[in-house]
Protein backbone atom coordinates (compact mmCIF):
# COMPACT_ATOMS: atom_id res chain seq x y z
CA UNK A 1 32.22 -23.65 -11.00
CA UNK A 2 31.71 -19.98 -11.05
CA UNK A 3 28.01 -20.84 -11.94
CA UNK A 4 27.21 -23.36 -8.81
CA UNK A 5 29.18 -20.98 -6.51
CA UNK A 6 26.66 -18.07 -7.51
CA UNK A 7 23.71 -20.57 -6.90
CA UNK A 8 24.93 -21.55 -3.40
CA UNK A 9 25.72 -18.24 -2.55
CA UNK A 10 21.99 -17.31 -3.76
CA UNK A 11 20.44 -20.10 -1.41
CA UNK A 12 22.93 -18.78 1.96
CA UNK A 13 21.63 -15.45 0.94
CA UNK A 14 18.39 -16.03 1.03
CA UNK A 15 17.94 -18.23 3.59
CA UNK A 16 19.69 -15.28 5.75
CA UNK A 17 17.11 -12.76 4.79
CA UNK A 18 14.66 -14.88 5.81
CA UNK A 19 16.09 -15.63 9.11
CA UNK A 20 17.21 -11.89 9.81
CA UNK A 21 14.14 -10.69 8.69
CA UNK A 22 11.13 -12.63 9.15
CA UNK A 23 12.44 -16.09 11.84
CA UNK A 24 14.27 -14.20 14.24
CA UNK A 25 11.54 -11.13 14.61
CA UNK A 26 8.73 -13.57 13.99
CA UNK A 27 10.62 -16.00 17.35
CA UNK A 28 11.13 -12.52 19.21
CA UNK A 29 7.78 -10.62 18.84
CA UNK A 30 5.68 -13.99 19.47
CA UNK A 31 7.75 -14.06 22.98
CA UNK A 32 7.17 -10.42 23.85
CA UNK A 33 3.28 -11.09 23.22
CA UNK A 34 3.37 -13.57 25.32
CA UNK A 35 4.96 -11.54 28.33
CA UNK A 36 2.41 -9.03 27.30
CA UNK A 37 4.29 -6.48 25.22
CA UNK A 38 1.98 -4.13 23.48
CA UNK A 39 3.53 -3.71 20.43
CA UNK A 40 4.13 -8.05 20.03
CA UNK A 41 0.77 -8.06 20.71
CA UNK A 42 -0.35 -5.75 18.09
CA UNK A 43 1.87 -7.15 15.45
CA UNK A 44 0.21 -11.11 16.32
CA UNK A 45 -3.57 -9.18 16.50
CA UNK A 46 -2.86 -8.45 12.94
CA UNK A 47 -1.59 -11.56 11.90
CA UNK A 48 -4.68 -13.75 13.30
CA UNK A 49 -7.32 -11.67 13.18
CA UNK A 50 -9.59 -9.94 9.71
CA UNK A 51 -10.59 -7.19 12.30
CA UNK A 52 -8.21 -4.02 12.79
CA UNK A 53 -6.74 -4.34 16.57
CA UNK A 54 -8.67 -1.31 17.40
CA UNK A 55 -8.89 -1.88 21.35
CA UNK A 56 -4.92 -2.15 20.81
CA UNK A 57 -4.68 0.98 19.13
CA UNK A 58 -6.31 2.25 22.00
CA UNK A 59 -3.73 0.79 24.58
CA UNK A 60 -1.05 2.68 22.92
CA UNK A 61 -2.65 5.98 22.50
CA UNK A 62 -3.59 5.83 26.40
CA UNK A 63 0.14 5.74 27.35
CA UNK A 64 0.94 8.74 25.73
CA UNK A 65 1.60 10.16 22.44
CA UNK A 66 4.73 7.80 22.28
CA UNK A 67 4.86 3.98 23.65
CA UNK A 68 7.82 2.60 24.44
CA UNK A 69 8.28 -0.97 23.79
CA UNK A 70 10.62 -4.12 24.20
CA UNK A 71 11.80 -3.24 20.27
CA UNK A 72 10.06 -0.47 19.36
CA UNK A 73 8.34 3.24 19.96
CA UNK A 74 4.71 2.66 18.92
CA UNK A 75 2.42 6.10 18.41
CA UNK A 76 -1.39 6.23 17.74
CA UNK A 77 -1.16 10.05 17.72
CA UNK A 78 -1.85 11.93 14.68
CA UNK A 79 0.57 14.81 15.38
CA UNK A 80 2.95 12.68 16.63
CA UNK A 81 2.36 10.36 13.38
CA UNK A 82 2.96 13.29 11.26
CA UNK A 83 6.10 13.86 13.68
CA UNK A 84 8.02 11.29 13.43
CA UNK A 85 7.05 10.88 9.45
CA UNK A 86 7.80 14.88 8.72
CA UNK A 87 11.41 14.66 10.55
CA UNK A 88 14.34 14.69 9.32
CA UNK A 89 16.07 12.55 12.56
CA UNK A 90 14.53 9.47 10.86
CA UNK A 91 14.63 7.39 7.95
CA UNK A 92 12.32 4.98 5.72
CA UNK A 93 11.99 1.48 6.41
CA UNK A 94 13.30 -0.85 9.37
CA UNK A 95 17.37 -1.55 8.13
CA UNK A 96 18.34 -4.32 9.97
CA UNK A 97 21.32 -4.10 7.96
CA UNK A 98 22.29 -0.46 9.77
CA UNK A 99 23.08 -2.65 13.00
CA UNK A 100 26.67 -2.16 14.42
CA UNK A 101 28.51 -5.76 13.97
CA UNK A 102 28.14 -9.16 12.32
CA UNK A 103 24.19 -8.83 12.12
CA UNK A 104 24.38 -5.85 10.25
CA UNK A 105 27.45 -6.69 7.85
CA UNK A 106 25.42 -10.34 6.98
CA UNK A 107 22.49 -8.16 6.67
CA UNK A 108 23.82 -6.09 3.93
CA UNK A 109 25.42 -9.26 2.23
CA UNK A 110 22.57 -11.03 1.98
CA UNK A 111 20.33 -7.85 0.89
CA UNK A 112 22.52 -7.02 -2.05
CA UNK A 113 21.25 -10.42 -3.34
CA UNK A 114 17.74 -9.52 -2.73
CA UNK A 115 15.21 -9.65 -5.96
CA UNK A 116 14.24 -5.58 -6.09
CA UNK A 117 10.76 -4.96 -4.31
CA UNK A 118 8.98 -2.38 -2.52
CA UNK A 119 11.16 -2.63 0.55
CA UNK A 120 14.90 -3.20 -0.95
CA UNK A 121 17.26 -0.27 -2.09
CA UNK A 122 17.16 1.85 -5.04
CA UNK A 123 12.52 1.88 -3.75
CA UNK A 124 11.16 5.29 -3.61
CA UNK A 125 10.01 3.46 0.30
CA UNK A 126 13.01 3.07 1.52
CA UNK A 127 15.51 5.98 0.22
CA UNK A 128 16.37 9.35 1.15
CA UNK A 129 17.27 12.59 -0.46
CA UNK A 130 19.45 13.48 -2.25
CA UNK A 131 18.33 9.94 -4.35
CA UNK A 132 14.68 10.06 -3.01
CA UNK A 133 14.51 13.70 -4.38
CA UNK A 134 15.69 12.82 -7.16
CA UNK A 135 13.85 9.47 -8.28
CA UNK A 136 10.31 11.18 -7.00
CA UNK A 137 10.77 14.80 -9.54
CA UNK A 138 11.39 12.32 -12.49
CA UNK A 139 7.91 10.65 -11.72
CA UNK A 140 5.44 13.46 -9.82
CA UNK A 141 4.73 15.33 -13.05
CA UNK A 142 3.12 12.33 -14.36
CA UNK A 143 0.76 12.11 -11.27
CA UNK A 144 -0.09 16.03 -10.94
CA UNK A 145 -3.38 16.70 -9.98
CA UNK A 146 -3.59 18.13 -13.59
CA UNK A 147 -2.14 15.02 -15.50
CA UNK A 148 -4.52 12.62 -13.02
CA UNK A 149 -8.05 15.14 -13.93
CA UNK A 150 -6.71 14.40 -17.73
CA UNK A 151 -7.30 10.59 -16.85
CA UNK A 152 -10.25 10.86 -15.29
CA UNK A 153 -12.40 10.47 -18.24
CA UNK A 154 -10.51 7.06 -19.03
CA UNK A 155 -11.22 5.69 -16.11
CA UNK A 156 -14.68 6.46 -15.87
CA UNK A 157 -15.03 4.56 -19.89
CA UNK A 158 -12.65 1.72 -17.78
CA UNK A 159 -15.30 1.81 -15.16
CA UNK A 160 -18.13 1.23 -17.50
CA UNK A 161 -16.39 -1.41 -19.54
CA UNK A 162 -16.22 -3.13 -16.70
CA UNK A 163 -19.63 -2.54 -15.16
CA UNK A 164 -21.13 -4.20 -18.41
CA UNK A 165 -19.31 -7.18 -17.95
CA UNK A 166 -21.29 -7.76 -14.72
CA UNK A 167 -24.48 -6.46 -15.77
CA UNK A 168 -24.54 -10.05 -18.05
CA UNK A 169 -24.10 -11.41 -15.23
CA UNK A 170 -26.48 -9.40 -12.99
CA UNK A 171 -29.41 -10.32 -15.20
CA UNK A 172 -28.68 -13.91 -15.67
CA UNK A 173 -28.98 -13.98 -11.54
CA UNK A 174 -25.11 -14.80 -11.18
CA UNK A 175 -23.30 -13.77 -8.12
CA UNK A 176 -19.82 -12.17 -8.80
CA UNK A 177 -16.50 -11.60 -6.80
CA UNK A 178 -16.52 -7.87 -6.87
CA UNK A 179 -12.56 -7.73 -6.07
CA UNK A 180 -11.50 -10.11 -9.08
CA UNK A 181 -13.79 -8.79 -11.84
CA UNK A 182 -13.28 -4.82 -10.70
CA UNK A 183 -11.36 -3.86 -7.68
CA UNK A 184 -8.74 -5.23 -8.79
CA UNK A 185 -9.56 -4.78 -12.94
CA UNK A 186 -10.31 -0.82 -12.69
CA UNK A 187 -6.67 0.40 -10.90
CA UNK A 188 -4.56 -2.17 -12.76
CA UNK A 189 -5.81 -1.12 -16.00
CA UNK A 190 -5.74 2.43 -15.52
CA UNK A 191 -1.70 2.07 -14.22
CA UNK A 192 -1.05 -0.93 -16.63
CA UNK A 193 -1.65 2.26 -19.54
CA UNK A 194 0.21 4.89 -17.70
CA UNK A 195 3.00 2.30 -17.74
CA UNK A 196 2.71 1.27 -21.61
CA UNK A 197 1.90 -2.19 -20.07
CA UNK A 198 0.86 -4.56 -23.04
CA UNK A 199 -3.18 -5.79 -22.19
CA UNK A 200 -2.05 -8.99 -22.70
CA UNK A 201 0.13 -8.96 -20.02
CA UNK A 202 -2.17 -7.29 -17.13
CA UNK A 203 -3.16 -10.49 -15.61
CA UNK A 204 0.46 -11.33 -14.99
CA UNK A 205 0.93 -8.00 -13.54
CA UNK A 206 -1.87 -8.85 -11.12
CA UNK A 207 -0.79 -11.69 -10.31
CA UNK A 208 2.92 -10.48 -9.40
CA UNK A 209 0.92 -7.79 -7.52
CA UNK A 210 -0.75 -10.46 -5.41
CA UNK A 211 2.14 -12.64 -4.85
CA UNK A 212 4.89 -9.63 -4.07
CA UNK A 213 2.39 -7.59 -1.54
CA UNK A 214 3.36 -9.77 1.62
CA UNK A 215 7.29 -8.54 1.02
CA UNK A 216 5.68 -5.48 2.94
CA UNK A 217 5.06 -8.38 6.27
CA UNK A 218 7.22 -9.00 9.32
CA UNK A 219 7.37 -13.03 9.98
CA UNK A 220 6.57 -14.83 7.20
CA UNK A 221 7.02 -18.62 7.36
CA UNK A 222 9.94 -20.26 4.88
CA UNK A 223 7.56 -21.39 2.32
CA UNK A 224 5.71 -18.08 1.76
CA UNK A 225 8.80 -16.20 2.06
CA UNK A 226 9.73 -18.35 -0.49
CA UNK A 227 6.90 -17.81 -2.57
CA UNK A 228 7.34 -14.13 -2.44
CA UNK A 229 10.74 -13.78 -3.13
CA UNK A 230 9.99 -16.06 -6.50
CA UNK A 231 7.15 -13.55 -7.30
CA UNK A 232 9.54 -10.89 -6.89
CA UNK A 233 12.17 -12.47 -9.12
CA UNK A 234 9.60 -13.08 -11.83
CA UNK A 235 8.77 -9.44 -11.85
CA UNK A 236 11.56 -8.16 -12.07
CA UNK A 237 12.67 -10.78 -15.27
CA UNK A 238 9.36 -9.40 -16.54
CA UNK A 239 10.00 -5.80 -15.95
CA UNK A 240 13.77 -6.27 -17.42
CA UNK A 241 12.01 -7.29 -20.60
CA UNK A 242 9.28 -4.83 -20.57
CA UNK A 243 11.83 -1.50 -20.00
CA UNK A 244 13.88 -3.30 -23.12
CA UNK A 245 10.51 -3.21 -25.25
CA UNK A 246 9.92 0.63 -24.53
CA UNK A 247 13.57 1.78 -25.07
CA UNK A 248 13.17 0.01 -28.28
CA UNK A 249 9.65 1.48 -28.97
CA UNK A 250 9.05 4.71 -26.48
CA UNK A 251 5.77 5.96 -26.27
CA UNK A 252 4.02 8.63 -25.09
CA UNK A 253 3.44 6.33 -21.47
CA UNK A 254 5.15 7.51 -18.33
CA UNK A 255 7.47 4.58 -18.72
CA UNK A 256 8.91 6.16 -21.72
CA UNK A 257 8.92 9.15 -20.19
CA UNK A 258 11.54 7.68 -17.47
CA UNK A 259 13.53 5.91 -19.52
CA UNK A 260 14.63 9.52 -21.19
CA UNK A 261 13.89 11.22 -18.67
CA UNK A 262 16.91 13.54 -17.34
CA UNK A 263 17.86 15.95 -14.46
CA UNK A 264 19.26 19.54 -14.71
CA UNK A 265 22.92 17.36 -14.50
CA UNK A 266 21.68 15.60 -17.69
CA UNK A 267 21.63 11.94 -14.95
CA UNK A 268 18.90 9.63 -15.49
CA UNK A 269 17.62 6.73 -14.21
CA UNK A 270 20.34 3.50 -14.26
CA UNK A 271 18.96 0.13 -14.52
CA UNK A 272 18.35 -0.56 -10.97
CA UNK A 273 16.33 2.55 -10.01
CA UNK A 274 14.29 2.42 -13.09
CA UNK A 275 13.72 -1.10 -11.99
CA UNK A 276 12.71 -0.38 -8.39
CA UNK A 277 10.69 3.26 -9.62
CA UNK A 278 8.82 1.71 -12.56
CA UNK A 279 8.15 -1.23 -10.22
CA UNK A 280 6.81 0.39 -7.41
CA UNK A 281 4.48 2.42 -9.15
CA UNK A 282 2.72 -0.29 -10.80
CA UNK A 283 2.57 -2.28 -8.27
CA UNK A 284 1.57 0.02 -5.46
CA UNK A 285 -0.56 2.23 -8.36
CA UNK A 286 -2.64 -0.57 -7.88
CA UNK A 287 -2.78 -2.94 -4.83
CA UNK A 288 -3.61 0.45 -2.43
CA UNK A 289 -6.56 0.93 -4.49
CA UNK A 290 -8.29 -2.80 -4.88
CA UNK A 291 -7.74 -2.57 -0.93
CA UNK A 292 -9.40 1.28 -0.99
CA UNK A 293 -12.45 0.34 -3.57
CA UNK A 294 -13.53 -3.10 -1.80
CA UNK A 295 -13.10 -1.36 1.40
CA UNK A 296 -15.15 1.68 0.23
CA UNK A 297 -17.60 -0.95 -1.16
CA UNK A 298 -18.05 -2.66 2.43
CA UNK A 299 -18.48 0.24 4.25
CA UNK A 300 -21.24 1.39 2.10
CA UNK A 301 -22.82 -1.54 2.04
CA UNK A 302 -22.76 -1.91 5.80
CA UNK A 303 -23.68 2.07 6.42
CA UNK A 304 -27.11 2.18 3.93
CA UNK A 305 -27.68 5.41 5.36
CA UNK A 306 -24.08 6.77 4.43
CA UNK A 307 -25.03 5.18 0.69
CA UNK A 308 -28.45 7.35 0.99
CA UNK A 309 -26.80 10.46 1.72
CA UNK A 310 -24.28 9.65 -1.37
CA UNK A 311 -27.54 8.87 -3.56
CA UNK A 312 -29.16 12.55 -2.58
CA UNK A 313 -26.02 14.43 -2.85
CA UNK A 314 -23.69 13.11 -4.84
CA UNK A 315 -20.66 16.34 -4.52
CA UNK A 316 -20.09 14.03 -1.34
CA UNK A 317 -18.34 11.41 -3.29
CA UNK A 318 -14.85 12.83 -3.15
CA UNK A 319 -15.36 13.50 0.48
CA UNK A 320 -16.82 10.11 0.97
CA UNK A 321 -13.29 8.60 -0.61
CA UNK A 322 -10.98 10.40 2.26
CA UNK A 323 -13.58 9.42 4.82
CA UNK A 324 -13.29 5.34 3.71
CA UNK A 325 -9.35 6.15 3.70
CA UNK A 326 -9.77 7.86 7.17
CA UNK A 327 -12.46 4.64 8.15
CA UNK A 328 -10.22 1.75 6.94
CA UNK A 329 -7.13 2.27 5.33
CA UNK A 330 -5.29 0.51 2.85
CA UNK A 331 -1.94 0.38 4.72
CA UNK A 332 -2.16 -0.56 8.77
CA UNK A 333 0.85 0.86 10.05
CA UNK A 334 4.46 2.14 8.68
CA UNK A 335 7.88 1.79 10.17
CA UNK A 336 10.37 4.36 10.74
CA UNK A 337 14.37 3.91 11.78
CA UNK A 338 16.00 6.95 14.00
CA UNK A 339 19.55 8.40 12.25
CA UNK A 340 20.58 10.47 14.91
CA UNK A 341 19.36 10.60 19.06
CA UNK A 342 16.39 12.86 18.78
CA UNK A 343 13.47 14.37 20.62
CA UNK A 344 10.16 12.95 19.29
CA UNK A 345 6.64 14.18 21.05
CA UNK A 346 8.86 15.05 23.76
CA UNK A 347 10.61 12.02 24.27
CA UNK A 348 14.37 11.39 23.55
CA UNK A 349 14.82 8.75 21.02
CA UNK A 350 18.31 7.05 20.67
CA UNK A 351 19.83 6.67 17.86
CA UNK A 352 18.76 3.05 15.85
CA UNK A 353 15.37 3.06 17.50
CA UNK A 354 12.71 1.93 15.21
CA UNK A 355 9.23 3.88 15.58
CA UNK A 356 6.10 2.44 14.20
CA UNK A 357 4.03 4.68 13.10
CA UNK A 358 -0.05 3.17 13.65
CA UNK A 359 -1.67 5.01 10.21
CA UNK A 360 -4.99 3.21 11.63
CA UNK A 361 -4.88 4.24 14.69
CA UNK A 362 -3.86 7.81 14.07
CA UNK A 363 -7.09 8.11 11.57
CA UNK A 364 -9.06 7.65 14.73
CA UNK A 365 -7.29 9.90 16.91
CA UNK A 366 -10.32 11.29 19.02
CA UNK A 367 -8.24 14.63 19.35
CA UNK A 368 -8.45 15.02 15.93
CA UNK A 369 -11.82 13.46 14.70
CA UNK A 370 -15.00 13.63 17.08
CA UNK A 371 -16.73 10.25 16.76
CA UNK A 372 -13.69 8.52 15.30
CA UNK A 373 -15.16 5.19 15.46
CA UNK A 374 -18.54 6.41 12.89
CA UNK A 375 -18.35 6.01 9.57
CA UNK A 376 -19.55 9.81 8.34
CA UNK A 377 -19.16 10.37 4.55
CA UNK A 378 -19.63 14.16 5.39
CA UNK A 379 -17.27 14.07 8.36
CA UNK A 380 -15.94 17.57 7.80
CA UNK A 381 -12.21 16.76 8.22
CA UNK A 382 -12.07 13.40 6.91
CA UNK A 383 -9.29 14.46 4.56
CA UNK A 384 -6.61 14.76 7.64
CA UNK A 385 -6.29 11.30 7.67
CA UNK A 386 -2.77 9.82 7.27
CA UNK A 387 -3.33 6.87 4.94
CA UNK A 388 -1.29 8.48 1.97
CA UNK A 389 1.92 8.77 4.85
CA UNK A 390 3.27 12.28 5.40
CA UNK A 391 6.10 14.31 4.54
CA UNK A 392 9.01 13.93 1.83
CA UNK A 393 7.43 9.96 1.66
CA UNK A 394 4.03 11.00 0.99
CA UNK A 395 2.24 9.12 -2.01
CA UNK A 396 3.21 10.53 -5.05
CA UNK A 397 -0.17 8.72 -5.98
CA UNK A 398 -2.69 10.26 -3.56
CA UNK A 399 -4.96 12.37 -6.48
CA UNK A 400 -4.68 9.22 -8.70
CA UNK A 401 -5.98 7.04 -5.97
CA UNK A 402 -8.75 9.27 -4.62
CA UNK A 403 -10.15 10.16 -7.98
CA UNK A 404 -9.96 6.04 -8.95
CA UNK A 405 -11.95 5.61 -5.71
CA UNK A 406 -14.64 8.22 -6.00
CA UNK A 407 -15.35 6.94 -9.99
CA UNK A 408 -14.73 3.72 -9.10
CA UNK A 409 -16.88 3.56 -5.72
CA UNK A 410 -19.89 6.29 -7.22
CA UNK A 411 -19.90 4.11 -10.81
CA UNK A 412 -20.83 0.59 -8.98
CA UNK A 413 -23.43 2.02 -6.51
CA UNK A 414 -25.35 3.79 -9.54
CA UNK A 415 -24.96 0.95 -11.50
CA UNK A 416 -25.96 -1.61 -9.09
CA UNK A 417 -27.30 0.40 -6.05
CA UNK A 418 -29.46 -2.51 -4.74
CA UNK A 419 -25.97 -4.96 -4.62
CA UNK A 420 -26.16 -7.84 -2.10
CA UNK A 421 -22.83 -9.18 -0.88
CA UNK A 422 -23.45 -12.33 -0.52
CA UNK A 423 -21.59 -15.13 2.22
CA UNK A 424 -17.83 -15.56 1.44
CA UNK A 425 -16.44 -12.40 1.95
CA UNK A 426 -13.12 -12.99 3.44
CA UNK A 427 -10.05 -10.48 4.09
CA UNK A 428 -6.53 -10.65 2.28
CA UNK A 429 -4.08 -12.55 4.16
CA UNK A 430 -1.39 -9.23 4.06
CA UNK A 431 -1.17 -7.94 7.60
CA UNK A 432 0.55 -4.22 6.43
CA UNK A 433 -1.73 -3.62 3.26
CA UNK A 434 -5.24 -4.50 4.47
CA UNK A 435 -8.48 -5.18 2.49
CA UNK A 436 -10.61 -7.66 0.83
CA UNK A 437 -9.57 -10.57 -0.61
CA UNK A 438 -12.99 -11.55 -2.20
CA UNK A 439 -16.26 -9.81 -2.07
CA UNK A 440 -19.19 -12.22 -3.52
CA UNK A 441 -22.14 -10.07 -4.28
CA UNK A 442 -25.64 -10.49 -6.39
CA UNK A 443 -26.38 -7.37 -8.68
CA UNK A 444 -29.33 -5.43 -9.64
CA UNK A 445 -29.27 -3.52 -12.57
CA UNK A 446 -31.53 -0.26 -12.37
CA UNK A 447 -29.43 2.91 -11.76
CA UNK A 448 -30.84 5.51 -8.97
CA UNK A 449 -30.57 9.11 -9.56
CA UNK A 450 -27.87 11.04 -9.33
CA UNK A 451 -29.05 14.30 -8.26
């Protein structure tokens, strides 16, 4: 009996998280479009369109540096971006379970029941110090700029594994999906051997990348949430198994390193947060950069001239990585929950007030960067962007990420510096995380200089 109760009270749970968290928003902000709320009408632009809502972005930012809307403040404002992501008045995430009444106490029911993913409790996302201090120092040695210039030279020989896979291809005249056979190959192999991940299991680990990234979306319909939730669950089954394998066997991997690792108390990680931690770095140590590399790979492809000045002065590469970050980020927007009444860009905020923060549109803050709307690999402050977040939730992952893009992105143009995309390119379905879902392309094989 115990056994079919469980299961029932799996199904009610679920079916609530759903409701709370993707129905009843999804029923609310699709009415709030419709009486022409700005922010409903952002969140629906993203959903139907493969185009950022850039003319949106722009409605916000004229009303100030904070919009007030029917559920939300919205800002397009770098400074206020960094604002509300810097203070200490607001917390991680969107916690419909901190509600006052029945809402919130079903909330927190039905989230204790929740597979672990990016956006449930003990994730690095959605924590605060003193346990988000602590979780992040037992993990940002490992991605030091020094530890990630020690892997560069691995990535590059991952690069050029990968590269010669396709050049069979390139001279047999066969057109390729540049996400599926590197995008997505170079970052998942380079985190799937920080991680001690097994080869043979990497294509599952993409795959529960794939399937687990819309748990970052507001709205999603029964059957996907569905879908998702099962990816999650599968994950973390996998995971459980994996983190048995290491304690068994500890290498040298940062996995290993977690498992033992301790604080100056001598407290390590329990099973839940070394769930969620080792998790969310190998899923996000990956699906941010396929997004970054096929956008960088667009871009270039689309701004020849911007690939020319690459080609005749190739120290612009790293700069060329923040400027694709800056151009078209990985991650559209982030969401924010207020702890206390506060002032934010000089507006009171109550307490409970949920602020999204537009990454996007702050990138192309015209206060900040003249021209926003260019594509300029030399753009002398591309690197202010917000696309890595801001503050004590900044990605512990940045210097991995940028150095994966510039080898990644400067190793497929000098291999192939002639490459066609071909028709078919289409965008991910993800509204939050945003890039390219499949990027057909035809290859030539002679190199250019590099200068």
């Amino acid at each position: 009996m115990s056994g079919v109760r469980a299961g029932l009270e799996g199904q009610v749970a679920s079916t609530l998280r759903w409701g709370l968290g993707h129905a009843l928003p999804r029923w609310a902000i699709r009415g709030s479009a419709k009486r022409g709320d700005l922010h409903g009408r952002l969140i629906e632009a993203t959903a139907s369109s493969d185009a950022a809502p850039l003319e949106l972005f722009e409605e916000v930012r004229a009303d100030g540096p904070l919009h007030r809307s029917q559920f939300a403040y919205v800002t397009a404002s770098l400074p206020t971006v960094k604002e509300v992501l810097t203070s200490n008045d607001v917390r991680a995430g969107v916690d419909i379970g901190s509600a006052p009444g029945p809402l919130g106490r079903l909330s927190t029911w039905a989230g204790r029941r929740a597979p672990i993913g990016p956006l449930t409790p003990p994730s690095l996302l959605v924590t605060e110090p003193p346990d988000h201090t602590r979780y992040r120092k037992l993990v940002t040695r490992v991605f030091s700029a020094r530890a990630v210039q020690q892997l560069r030279e691995r990535t590059e020989q991952i690069a050029t594994e990968l590269l010669d896979d396709l050049g069979a291809d390139a001279r047999a005249g066969h057109p390729v999906d540049l996400v599926e056979r590197y995008c997505a190959l170079l970052p998942v192999t380079v985190i799937a051997e920080i991680l001690g991940v097994p080869a043979a299991d990497r294509d599952r680990v993409l795959r529960f990348g794939e399937g687990a990234a819309p748990s970052l979306d507001l709205g999603l319909g029964w059957r996907h949430f569905r879908e998702v939730e099962a990816s999650l669950t599968e994950f973390e089954r996998w995971l459980h198994t994996h983190i048995e394998d290491v304690r068994r066997s500890p290498g040298a991997d940062l996995l290993s390193q977690l498992v033992t690792a301790r604080d100056e108390d001598g407290r390590g990680l329990d099973d839940a947060e070394l769930k969620a931690t080792a998790g969310l770095v190998l899923a996000a140590g990956f699906e941010t950069t396929v997004n970054l590399l096929g956008n960088g790979i667009w871009l270039l492809h689309e701004h020849p001239d911007q690939l020319r000045a690459l080609q005749d002065d190739p120290a612009l590469w790293p700069n060329a990585v923040d400027e694709v970050l800056r151009h078209d980020p990985p991650v559209l927007l982030t969401g924010r929950t207020v702890v206390r009444d506060t002032e934010l860009a000089g507006t009171t905020v109550p307490r409970g007030a949920v602020v999204t923060t537009l990454l996007a549109g702050a990138n192309r803050d015209p206060e900040v960067f003249t021209d926003p709307d260019v594509f300029d690999v030399a753009r002398a402050n591309a690197g202010d962007h917000v696309s890595f977040s801001s503050g004590r939730h900044y990605c512990l992952g940045a210097a991995l990420a940028r150095m994966e893009g510039e080898v990644g992105l400067r190793a497929v143009f000098y291999r192939f510096p002639d490459l066609a995309l071909e028709p078919g390119a289409r965008r991910r379905p993800t509204r939050i995380l945003r890039g390219w879902g499949a990027l057909p392309a035809r290859l030539q094989t002679q190199p250019v200089a590099t200068g």
